[in-house]
Structures are given as C-alpha cells and as structure tokens.
C-alpha atoms as a PDB file:
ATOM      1  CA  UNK A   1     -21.789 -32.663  -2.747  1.00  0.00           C
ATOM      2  CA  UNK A   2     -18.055 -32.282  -4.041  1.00  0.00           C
ATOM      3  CA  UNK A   3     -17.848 -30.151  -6.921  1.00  0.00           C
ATOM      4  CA  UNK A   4     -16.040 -31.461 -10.026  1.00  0.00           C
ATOM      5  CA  UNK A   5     -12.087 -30.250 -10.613  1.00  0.00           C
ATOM      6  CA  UNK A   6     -12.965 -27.460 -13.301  1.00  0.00           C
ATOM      7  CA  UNK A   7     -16.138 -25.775 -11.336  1.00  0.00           C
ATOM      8  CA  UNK A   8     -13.819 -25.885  -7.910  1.00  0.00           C
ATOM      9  CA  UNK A   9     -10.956 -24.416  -9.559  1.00  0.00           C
ATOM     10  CA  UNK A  10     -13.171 -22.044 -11.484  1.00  0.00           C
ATOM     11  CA  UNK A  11     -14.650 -21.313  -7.762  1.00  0.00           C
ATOM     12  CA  UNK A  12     -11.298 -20.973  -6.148  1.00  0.00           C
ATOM     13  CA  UNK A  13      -9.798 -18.753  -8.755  1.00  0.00           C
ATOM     14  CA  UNK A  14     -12.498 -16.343  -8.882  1.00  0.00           C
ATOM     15  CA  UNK A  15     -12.673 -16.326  -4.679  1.00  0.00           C
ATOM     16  CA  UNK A  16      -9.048 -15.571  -4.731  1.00  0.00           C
ATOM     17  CA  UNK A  17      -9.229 -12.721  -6.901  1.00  0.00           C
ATOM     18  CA  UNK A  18     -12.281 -11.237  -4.890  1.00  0.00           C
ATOM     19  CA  UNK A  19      -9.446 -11.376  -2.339  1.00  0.00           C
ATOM     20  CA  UNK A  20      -6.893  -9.702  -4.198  1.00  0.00           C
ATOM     21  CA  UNK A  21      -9.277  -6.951  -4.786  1.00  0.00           C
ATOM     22  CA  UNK A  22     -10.090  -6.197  -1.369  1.00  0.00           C
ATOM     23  CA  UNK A  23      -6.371  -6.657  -0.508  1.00  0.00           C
ATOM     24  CA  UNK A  24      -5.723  -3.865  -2.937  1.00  0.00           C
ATOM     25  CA  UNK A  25      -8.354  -1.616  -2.141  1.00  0.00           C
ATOM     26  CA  UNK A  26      -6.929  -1.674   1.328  1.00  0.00           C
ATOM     27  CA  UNK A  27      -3.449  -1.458   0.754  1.00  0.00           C
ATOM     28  CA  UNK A  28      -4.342   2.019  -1.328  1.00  0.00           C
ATOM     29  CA  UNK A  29      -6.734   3.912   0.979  1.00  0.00           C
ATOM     30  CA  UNK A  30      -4.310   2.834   4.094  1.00  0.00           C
ATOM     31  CA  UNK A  31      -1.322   4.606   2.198  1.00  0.00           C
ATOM     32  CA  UNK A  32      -3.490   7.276   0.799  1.00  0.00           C
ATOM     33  CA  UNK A  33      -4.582   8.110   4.739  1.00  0.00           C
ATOM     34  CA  UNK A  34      -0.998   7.698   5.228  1.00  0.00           C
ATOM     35  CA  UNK A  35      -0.308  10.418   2.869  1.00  0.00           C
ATOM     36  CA  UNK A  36      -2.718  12.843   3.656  1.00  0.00           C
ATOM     37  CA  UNK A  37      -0.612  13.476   6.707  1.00  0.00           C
ATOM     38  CA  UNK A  38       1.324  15.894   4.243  1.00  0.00           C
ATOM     39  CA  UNK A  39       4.953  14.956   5.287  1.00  0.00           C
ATOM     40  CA  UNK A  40       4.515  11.644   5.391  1.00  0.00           C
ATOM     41  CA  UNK A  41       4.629  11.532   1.867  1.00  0.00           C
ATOM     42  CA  UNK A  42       8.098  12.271   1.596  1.00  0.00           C
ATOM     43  CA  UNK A  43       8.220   8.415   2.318  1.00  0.00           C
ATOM     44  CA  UNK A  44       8.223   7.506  -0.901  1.00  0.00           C
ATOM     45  CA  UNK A  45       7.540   3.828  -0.326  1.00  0.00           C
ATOM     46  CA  UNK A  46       3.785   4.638   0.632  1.00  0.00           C
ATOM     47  CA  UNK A  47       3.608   5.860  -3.095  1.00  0.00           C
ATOM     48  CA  UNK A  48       5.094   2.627  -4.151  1.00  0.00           C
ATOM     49  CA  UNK A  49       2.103   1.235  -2.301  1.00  0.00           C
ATOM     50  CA  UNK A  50      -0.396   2.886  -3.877  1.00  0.00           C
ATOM     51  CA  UNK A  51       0.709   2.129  -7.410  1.00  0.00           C
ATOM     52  CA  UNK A  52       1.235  -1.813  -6.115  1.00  0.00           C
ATOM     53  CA  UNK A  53      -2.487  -1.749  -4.609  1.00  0.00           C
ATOM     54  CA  UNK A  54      -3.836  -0.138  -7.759  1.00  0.00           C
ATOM     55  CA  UNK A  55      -2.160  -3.037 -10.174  1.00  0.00           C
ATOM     56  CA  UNK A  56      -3.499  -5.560  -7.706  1.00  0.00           C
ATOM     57  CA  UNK A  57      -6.953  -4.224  -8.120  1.00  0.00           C
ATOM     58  CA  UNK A  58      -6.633  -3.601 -12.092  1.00  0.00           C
ATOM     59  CA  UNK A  59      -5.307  -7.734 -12.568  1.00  0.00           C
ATOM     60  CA  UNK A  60      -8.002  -9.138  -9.986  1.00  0.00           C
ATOM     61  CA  UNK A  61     -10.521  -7.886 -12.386  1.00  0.00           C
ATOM     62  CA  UNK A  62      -8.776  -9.066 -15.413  1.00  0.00           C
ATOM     63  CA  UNK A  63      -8.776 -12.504 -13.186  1.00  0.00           C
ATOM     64  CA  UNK A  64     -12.053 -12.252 -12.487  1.00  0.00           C
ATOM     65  CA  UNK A  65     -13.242 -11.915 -15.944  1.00  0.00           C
ATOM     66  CA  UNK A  66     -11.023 -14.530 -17.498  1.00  0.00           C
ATOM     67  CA  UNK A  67     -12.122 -17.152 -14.912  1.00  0.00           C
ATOM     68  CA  UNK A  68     -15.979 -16.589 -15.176  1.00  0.00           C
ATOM     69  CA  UNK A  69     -15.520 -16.777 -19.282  1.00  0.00           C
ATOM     70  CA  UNK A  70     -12.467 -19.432 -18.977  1.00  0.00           C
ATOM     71  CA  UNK A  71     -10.801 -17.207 -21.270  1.00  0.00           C
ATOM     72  CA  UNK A  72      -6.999 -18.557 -22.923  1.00  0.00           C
ATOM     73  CA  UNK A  73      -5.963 -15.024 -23.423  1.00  0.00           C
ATOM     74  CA  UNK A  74      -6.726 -13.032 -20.192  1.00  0.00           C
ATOM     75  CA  UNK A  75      -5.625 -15.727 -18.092  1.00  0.00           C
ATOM     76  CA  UNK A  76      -2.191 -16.639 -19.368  1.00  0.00           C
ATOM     77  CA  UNK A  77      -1.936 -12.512 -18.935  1.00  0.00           C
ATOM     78  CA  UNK A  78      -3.025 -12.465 -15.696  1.00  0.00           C
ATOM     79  CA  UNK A  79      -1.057 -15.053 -14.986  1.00  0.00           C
ATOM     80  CA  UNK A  80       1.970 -13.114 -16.049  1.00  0.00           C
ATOM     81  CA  UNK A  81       1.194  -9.897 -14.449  1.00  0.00           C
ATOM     82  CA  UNK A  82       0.405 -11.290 -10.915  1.00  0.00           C
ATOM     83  CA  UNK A  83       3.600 -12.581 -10.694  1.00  0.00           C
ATOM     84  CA  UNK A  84       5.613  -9.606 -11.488  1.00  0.00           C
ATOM     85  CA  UNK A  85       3.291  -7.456  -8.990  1.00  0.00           C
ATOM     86  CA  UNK A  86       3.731 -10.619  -6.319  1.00  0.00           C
ATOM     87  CA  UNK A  87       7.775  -9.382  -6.888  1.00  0.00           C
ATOM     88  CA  UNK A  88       7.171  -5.810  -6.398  1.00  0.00           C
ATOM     89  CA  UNK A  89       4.778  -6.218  -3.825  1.00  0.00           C
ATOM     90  CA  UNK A  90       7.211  -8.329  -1.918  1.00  0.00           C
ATOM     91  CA  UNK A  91       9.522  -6.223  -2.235  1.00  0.00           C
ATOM     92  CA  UNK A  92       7.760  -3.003  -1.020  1.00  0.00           C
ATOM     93  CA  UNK A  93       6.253  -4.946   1.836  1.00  0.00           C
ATOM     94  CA  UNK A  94       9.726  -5.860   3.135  1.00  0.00           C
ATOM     95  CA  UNK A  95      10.659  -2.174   2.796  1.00  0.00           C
ATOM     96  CA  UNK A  96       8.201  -0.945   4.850  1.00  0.00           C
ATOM     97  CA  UNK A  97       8.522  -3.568   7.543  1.00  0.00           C
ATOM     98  CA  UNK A  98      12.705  -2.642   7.704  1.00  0.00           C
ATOM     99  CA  UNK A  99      12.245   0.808   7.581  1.00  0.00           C
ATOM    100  CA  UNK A 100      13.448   2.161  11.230  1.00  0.00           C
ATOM    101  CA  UNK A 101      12.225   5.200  13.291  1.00  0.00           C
ATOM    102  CA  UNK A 102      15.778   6.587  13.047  1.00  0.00           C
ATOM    103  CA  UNK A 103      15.498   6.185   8.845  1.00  0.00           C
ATOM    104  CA  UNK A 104      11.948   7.746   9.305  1.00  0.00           C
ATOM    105  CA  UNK A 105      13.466  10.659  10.907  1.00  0.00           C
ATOM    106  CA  UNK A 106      16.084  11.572   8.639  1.00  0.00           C
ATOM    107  CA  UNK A 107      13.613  11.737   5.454  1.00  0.00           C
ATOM    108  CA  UNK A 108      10.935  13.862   7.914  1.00  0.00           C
ATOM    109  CA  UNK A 109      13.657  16.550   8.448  1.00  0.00           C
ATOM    110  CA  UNK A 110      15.083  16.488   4.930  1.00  0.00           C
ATOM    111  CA  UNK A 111      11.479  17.670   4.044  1.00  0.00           C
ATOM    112  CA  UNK A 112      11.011  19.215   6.601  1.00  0.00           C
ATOM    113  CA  UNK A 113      13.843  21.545   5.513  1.00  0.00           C
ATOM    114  CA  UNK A 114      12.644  22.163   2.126  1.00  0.00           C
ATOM    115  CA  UNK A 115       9.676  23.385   3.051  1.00  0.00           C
ATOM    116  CA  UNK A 116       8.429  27.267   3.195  1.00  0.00           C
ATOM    117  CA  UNK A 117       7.225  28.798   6.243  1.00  0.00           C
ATOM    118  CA  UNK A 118       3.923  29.173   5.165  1.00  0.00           C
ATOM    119  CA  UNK A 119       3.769  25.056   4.518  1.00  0.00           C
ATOM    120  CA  UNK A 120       5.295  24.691   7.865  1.00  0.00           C
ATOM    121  CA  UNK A 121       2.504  26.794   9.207  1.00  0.00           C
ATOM    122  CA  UNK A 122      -0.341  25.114   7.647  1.00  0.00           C
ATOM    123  CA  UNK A 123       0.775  21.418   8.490  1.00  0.00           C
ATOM    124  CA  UNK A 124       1.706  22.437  12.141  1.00  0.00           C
ATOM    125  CA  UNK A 125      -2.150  24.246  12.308  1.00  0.00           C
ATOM    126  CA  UNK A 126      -3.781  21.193  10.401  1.00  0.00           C
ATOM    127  CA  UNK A 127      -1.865  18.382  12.996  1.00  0.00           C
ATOM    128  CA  UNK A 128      -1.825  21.027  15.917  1.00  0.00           C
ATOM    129  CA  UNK A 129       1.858  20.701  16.769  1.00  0.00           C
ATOM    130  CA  UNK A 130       4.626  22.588  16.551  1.00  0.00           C
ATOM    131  CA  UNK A 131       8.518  22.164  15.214  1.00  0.00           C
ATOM    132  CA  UNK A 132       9.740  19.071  13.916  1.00  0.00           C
ATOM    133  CA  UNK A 133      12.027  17.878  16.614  1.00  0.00           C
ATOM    134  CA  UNK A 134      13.440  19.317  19.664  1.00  0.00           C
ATOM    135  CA  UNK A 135      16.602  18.145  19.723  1.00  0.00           C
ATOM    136  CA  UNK A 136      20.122  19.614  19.484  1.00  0.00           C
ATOM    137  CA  UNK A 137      20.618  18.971  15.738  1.00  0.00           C
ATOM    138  CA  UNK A 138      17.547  20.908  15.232  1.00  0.00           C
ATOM    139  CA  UNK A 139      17.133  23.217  17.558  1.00  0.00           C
ATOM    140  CA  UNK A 140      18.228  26.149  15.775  1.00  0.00           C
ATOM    141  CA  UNK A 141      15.206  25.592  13.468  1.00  0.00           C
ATOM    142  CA  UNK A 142      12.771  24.403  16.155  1.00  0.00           C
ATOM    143  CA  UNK A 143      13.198  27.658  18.028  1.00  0.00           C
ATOM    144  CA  UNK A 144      12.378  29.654  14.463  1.00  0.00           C
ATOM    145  CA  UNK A 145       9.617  26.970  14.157  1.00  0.00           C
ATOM    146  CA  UNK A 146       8.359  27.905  17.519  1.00  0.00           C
ATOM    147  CA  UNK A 147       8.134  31.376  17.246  1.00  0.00           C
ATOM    148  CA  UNK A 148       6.247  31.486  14.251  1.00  0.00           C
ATOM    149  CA  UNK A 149       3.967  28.788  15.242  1.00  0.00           C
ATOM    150  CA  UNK A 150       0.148  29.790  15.151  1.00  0.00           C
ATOM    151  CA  UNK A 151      -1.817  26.223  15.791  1.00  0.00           C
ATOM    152  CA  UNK A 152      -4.113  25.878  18.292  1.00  0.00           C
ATOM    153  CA  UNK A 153      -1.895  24.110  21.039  1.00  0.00           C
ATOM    154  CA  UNK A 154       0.310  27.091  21.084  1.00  0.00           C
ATOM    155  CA  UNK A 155      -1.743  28.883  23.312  1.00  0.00           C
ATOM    156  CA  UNK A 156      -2.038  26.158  25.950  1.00  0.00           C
ATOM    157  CA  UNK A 157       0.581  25.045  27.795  1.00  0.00           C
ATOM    158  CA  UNK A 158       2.446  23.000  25.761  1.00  0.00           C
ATOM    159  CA  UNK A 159       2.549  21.401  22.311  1.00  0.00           C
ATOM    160  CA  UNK A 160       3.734  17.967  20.723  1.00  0.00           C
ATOM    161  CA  UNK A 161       6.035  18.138  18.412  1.00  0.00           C
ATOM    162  CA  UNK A 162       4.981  17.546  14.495  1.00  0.00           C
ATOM    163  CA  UNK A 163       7.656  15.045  14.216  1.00  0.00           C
ATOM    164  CA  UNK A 164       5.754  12.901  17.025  1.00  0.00           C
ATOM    165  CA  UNK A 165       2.827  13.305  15.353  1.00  0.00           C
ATOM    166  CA  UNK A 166       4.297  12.475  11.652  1.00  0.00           C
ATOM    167  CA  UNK A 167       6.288   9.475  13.432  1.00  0.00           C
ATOM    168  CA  UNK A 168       3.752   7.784  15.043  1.00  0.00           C
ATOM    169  CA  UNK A 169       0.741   7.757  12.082  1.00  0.00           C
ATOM    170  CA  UNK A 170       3.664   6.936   9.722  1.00  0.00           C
ATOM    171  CA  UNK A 171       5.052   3.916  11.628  1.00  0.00           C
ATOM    172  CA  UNK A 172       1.195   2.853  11.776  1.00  0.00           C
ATOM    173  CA  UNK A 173       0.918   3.119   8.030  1.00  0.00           C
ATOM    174  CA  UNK A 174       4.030   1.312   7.651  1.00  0.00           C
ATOM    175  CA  UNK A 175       3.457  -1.344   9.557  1.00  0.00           C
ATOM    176  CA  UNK A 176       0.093  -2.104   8.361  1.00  0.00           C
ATOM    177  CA  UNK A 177       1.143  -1.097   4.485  1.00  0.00           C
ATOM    178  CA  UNK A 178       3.639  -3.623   5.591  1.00  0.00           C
ATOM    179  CA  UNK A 179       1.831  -6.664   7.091  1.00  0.00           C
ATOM    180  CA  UNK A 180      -0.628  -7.433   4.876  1.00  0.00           C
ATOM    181  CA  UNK A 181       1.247  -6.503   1.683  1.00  0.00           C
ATOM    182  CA  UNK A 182       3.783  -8.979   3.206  1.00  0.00           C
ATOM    183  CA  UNK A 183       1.165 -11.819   4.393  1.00  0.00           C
ATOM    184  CA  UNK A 184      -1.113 -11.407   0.972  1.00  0.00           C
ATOM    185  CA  UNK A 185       2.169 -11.578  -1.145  1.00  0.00           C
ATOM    186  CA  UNK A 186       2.713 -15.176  -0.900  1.00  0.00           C
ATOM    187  CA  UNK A 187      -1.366 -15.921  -1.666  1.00  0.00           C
ATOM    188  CA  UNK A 188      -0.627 -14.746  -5.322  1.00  0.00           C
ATOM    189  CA  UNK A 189       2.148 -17.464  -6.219  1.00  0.00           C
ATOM    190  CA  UNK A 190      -0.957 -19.613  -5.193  1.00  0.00           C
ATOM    191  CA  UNK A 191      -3.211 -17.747  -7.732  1.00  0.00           C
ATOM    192  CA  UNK A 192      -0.633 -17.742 -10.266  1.00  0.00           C
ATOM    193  CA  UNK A 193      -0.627 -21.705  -9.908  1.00  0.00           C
ATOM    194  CA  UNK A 194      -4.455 -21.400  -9.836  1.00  0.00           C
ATOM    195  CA  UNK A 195      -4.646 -19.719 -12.641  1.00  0.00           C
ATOM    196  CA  UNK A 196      -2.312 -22.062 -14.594  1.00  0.00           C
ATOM    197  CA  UNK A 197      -4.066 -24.995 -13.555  1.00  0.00           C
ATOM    198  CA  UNK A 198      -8.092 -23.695 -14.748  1.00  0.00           C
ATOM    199  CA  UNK A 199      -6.265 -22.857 -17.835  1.00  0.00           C
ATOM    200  CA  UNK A 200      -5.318 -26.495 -18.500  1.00  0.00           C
ATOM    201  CA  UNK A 201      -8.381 -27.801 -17.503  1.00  0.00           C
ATOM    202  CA  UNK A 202     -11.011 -28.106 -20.378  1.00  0.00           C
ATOM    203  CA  UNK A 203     -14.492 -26.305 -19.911  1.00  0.00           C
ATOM    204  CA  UNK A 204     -16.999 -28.958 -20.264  1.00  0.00           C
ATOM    205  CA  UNK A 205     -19.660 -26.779 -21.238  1.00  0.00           C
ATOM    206  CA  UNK A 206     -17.617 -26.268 -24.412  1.00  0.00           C
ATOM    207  CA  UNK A 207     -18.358 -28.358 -27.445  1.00  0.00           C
ATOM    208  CA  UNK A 208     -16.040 -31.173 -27.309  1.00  0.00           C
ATOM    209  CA  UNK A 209     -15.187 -30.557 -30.735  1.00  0.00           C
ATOM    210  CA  UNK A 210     -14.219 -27.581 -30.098  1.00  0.00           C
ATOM    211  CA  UNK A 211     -10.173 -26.608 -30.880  1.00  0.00           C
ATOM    212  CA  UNK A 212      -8.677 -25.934 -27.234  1.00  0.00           C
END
C-alpha cells in the first residue's frame, strides 16, 4: 500500500530526525571519550564537536515534535536552525578530517608545557606512559619528565611515550568525529528540504475550513 504525500513526508521527516538524534548522541560521547584522555582536550575542535552534537540533538527533538503535531511554528524554526548547524557541522567535520599528526603534535606539547608536574604525573600514571616525546626538540624536558615519572611501566623495561598514546586515541577521535560529522552533514540539507516541503503540505485531518 503506498502511503499518501503528507503521511510519507510526515514519516520521512520524523525518521530523519530519529537519525539526527542518534547522529548527535554519537558525535558527543565519541568526543567526550576523546576528551577524557586529559590532553587531548587541548584540541579544541573536539569541544566544537560536542557543542555541534548537542544542537543536533536539541533541533531533532524540536523536529520531531513539530512533525508529529504538523506544527507552522516549530518547523519553519527547525528549519532554520538545521541549516546553520549543517554549516558549522560542515565545517568542524572538515577540520577534523585536515587536521595532521604534525598539527596534532604541536598543540600536545604546547599543553604539554603548561602543565605542572603534578598534572604531568597523574596523566602519565592514568595512561601509563611516560614524557611527551623523545625527540631532540624535547628532550631536555623528556629527560625531567623521565626522572620524575612514577606510572606503572616505569618499573619494567620500557615505557611508551604519552605523546604515542595521546596521538593515536586522538587521531581515532578525529577521524571518526570527522567521518560521520562529514557523511551526516549533507543528510540535513535533505531534512531542511523535508521539512519545507511537510510544511506546505496541508494536514488532512485538519478541518478544511480551517485558516492554514
């Protein structure tokens, strides 16, 4: 049985923002795992995430509840807001996805630097690692880093460095943060067309006298 145009796009609309939901849900607890690797926070684009995941959730309800009750109002709103966060999100998406391991590694040690030796400390114990990176521009620090170092791996015979460690979960984080912020971006031009389009459309369980 094919449905008529105003229960399919009624259907569609309120699928896609089920979607959109999920989409944001994701895109905040992979950048909030992100960040609870303590110096990977100094990216600042994962916070950017978060606050684009959190909008994408907020409007996807908003969606939800204007398509169910076919409401004027919410719709033209959510109509308006989805495509501003479709801009940031695009935006961030392609940030994360040209961010390079050498860029990475400049804003690791620039934290890295402004950070006490008791912080230092606690992240290398709670990643088991020591130093940032043991490499001549660093050294001089690594070595201070190294002698101070009380995680467990210390004791054995050798340790990875934190800035392994901080590289590789925040290239994951990236990439995925990325991906599907990137991919999902483009779905919400076709819910802002969605949207416009159930507007338009006139309820037919309304009175037809109704003023529309």
């Amino acid at each position: 049985m094919v449905c008529g145009g105003f229960t399919c796009s009624k259907n569609a609309l309120c699928s896609l923002n089920v979607v959109y939901m999920l989409v944001g849900l994701l895109l905040i607890v992979v950048a909030a795992w992100g960040k609870g690797f303590g110096i990977v926070s100094s990216i600042h684009i994962i916070g950017g995430v978060i606050a684009v995941g959190f909008f994408l959730l907020l409007i996807a309800i908003v969606g939800l509840i204007g398509a169910v009750h076919h409401h004027q109002v919410m719709l033209f709103f959510y109509m308006v807001i989805l495509f501003i966060v479709f801009l940031f999100q695009f935006g961030v998406s392609c940030s994360c996805l040209a961010m390079n391991q050498g860029q990475q590694e400049k804003l690791l040690g620039s934290s890295w630097r402004l950070m006490s030796n008791d912080t230092r400390i606690s992240l290398e114990n709670k990643l088991d690692c020591c130093g940032l990176f043991n490499n001549t521009q660093n050294q001089a620090v690594f070595v201070t880093d190294l002698y101070l170092c009380e995680s467990p791996c210390s004791k054995k015979t050798s340790c990875l460095t934190c800035g392994e460690k901080m590289l590789q979960h925040s290239s994951e984080a990236l990439k995925i943060l990325g991906g599907v912020g990137l991919f999902f971006s483009f779905t919400e031009i076709l819910g802002v067309w969605l949207a416009m389009r159930y507007r338009n459309q006139k309820d037919p369980r309304a009175n037809p006298s109704a003023f529309l």
